[in-house]
N, C-alpha and C. Protein backbone atom coordinates (compact mmCIF):
# COMPACT_ATOMS: atom_id res chain seq x y z
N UNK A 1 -16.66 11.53 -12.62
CA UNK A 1 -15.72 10.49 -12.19
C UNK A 1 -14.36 10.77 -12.79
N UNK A 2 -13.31 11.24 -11.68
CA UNK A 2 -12.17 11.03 -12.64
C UNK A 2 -11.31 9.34 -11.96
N UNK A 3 -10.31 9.65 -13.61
CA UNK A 3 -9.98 8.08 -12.98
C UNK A 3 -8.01 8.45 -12.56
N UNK A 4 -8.14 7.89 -11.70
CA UNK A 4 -6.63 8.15 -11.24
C UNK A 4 -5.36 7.35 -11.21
N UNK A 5 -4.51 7.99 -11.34
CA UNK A 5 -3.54 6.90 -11.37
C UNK A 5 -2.11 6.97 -10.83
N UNK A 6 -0.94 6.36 -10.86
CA UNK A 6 0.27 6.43 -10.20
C UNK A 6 1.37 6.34 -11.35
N UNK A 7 2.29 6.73 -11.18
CA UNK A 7 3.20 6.30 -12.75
C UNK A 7 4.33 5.61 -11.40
N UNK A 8 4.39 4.55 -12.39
CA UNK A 8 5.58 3.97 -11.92
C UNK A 8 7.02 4.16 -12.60
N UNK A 9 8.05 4.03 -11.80
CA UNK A 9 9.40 4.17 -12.27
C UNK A 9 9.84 3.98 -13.72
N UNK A 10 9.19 3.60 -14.60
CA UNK A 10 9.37 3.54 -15.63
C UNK A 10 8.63 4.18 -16.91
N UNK A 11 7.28 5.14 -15.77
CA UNK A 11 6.73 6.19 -16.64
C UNK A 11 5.36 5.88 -16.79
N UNK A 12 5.20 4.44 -16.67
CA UNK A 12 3.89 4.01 -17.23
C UNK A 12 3.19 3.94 -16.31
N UNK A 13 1.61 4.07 -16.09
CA UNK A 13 0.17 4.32 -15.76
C UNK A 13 0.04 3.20 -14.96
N UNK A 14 -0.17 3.25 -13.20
CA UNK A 14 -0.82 2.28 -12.89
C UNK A 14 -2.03 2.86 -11.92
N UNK A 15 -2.95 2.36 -12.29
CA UNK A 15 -4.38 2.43 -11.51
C UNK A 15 -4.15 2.25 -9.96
N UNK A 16 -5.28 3.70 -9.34
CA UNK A 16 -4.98 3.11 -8.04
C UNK A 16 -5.63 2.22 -7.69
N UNK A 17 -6.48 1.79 -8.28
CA UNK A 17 -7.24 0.18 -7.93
C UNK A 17 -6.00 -1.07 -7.80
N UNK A 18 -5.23 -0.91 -8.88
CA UNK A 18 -4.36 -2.01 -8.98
C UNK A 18 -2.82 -1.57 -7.42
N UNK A 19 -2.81 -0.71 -7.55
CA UNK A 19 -1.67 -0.23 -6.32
C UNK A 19 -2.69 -0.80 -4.99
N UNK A 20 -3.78 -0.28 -4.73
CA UNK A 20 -4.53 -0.49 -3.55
C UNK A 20 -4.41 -2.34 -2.95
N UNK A 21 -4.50 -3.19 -4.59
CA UNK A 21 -4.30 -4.43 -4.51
C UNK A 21 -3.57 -4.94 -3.85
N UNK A 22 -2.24 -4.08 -4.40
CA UNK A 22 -0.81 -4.72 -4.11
C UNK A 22 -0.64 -4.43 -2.71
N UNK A 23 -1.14 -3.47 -2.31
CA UNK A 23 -0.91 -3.18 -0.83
C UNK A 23 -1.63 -4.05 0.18
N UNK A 24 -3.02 -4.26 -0.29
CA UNK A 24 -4.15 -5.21 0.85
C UNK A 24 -3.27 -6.76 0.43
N UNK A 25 -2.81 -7.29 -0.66
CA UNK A 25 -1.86 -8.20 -0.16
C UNK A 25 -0.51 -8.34 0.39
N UNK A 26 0.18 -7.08 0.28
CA UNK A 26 1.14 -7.00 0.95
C UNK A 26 1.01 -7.14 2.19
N UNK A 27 -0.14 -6.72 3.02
CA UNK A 27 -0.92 -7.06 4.53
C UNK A 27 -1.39 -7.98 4.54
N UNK A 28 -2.03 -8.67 4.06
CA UNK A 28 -2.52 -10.13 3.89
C UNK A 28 -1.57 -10.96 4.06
N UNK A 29 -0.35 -10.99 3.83
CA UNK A 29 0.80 -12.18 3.36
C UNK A 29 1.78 -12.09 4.48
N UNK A 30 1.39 -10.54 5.55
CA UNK A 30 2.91 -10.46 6.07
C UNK A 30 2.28 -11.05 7.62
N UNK A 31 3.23 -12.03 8.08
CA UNK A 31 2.77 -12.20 9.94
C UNK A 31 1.74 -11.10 10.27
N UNK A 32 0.91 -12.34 11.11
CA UNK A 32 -0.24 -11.26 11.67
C UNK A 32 0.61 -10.95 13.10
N UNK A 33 2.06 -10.96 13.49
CA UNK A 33 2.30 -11.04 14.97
C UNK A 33 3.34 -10.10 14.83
N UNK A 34 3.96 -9.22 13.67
CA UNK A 34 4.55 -8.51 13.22
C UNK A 34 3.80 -7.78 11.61
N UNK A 35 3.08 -7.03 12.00
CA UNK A 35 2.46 -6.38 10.40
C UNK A 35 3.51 -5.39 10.20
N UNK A 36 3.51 -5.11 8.77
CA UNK A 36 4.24 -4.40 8.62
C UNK A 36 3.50 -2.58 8.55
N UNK A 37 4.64 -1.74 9.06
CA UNK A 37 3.64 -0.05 8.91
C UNK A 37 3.39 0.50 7.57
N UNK A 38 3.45 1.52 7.45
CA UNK A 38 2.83 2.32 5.97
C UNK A 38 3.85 2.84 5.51
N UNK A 39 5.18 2.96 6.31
CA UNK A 39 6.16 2.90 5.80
C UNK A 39 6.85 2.63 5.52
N UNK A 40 6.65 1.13 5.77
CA UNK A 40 7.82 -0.08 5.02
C UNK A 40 6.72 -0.95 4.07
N UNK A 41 5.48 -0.42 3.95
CA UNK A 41 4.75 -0.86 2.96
C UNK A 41 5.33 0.01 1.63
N UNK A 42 5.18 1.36 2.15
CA UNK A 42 5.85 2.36 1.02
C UNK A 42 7.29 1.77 0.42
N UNK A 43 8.06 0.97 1.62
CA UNK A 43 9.57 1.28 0.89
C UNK A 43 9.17 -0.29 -0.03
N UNK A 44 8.61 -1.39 0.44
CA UNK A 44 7.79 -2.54 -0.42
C UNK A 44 7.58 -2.32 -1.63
N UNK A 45 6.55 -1.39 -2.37
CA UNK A 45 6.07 -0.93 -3.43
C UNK A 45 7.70 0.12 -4.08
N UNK A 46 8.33 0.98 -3.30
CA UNK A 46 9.24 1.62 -4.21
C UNK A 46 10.35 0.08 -4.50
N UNK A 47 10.79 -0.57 -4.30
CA UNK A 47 11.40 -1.45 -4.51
C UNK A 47 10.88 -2.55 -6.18
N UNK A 48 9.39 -2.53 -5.57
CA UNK A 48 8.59 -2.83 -6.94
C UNK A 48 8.42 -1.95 -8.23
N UNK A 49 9.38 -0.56 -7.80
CA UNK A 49 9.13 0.63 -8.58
C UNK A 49 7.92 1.46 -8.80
N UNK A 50 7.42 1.43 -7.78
CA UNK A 50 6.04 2.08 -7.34
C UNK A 50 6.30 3.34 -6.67
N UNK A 51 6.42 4.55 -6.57
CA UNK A 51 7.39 5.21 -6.00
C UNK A 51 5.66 6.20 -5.18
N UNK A 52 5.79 5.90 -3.73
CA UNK A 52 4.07 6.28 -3.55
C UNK A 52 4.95 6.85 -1.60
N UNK A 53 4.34 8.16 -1.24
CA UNK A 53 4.79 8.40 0.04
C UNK A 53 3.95 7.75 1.08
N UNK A 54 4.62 7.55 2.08
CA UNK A 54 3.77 7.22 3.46
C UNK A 54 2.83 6.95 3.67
N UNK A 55 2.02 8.67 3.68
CA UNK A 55 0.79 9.33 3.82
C UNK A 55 -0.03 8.47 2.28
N UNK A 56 0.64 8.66 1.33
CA UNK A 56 -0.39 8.36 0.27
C UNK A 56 -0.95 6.74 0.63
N UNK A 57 0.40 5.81 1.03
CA UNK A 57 0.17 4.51 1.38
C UNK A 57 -0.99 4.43 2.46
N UNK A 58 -1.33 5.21 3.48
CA UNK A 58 -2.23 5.68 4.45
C UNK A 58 -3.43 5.65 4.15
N UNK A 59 -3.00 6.64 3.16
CA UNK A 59 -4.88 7.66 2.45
C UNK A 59 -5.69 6.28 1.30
N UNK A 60 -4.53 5.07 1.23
CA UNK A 60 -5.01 4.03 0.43
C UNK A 60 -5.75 3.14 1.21
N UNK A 61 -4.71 2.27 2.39
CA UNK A 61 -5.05 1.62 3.14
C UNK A 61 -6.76 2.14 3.92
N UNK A 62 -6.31 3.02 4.51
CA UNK A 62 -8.06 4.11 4.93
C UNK A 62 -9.03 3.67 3.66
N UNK A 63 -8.77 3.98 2.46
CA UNK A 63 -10.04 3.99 1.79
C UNK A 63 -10.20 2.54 1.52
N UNK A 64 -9.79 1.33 2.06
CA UNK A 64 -9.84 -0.07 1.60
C UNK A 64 -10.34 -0.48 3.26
N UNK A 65 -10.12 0.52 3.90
CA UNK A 65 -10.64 0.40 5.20
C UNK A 65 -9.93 -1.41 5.98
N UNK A 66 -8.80 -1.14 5.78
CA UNK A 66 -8.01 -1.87 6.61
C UNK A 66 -6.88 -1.30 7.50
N UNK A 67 -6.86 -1.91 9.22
CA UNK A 67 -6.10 -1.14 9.97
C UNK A 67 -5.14 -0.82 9.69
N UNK A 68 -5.11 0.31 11.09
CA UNK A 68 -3.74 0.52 11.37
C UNK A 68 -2.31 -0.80 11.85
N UNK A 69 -1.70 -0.30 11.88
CA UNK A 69 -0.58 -1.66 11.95
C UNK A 69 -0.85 -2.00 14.00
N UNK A 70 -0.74 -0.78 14.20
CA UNK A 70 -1.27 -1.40 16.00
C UNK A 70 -2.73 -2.06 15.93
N UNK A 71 -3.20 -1.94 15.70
CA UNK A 71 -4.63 -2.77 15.17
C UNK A 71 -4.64 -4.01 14.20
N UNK A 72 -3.67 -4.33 13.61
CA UNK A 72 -3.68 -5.57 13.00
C UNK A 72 -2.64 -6.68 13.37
N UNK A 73 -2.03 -6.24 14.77
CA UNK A 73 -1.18 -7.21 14.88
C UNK A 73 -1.97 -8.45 16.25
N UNK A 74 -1.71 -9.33 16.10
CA UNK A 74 -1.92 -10.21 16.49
C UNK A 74 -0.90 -11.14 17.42
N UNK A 75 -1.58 -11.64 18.58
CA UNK A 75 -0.60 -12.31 19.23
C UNK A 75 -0.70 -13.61 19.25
């Protein structure tokens, strides 16, 4: 088991358990009639000083097994 992690803008260690969090509520909280994509989830988290690409925001969302943004929007 390794354990993994993200450094945030200020150097220090954050778990991708705890990033994965921030993201399934960042989708949770935003209009289901406008979700937001993986890349304004990304620019979300760098703003929080989370500094994480696209794809990585992707390869997170996938393993928490919540959609794609055309798949979670709602009318």
């Amino acid at each position: 088991f390794v354990f993994v992690k993200v450094e945030n803008v200020n150097g220090k260690d954050v778990s991708i358990v705890a990033v994965q969090n921030i993201i399934k509520d960042i989708i949770e909280t935003k209009k289901k009639k406008n979700p937001l994509t993986d890349k304004e989830i990304a620019e979300i988290l760098e703003k929080r000083g989370l500094i994480l690409s696209q794809r990585t925001v992707t390869n997170y969302r996938e393993a928490m097994k919540l959609l794609p943004t055309y798949l979670r929007k709602k009318i």
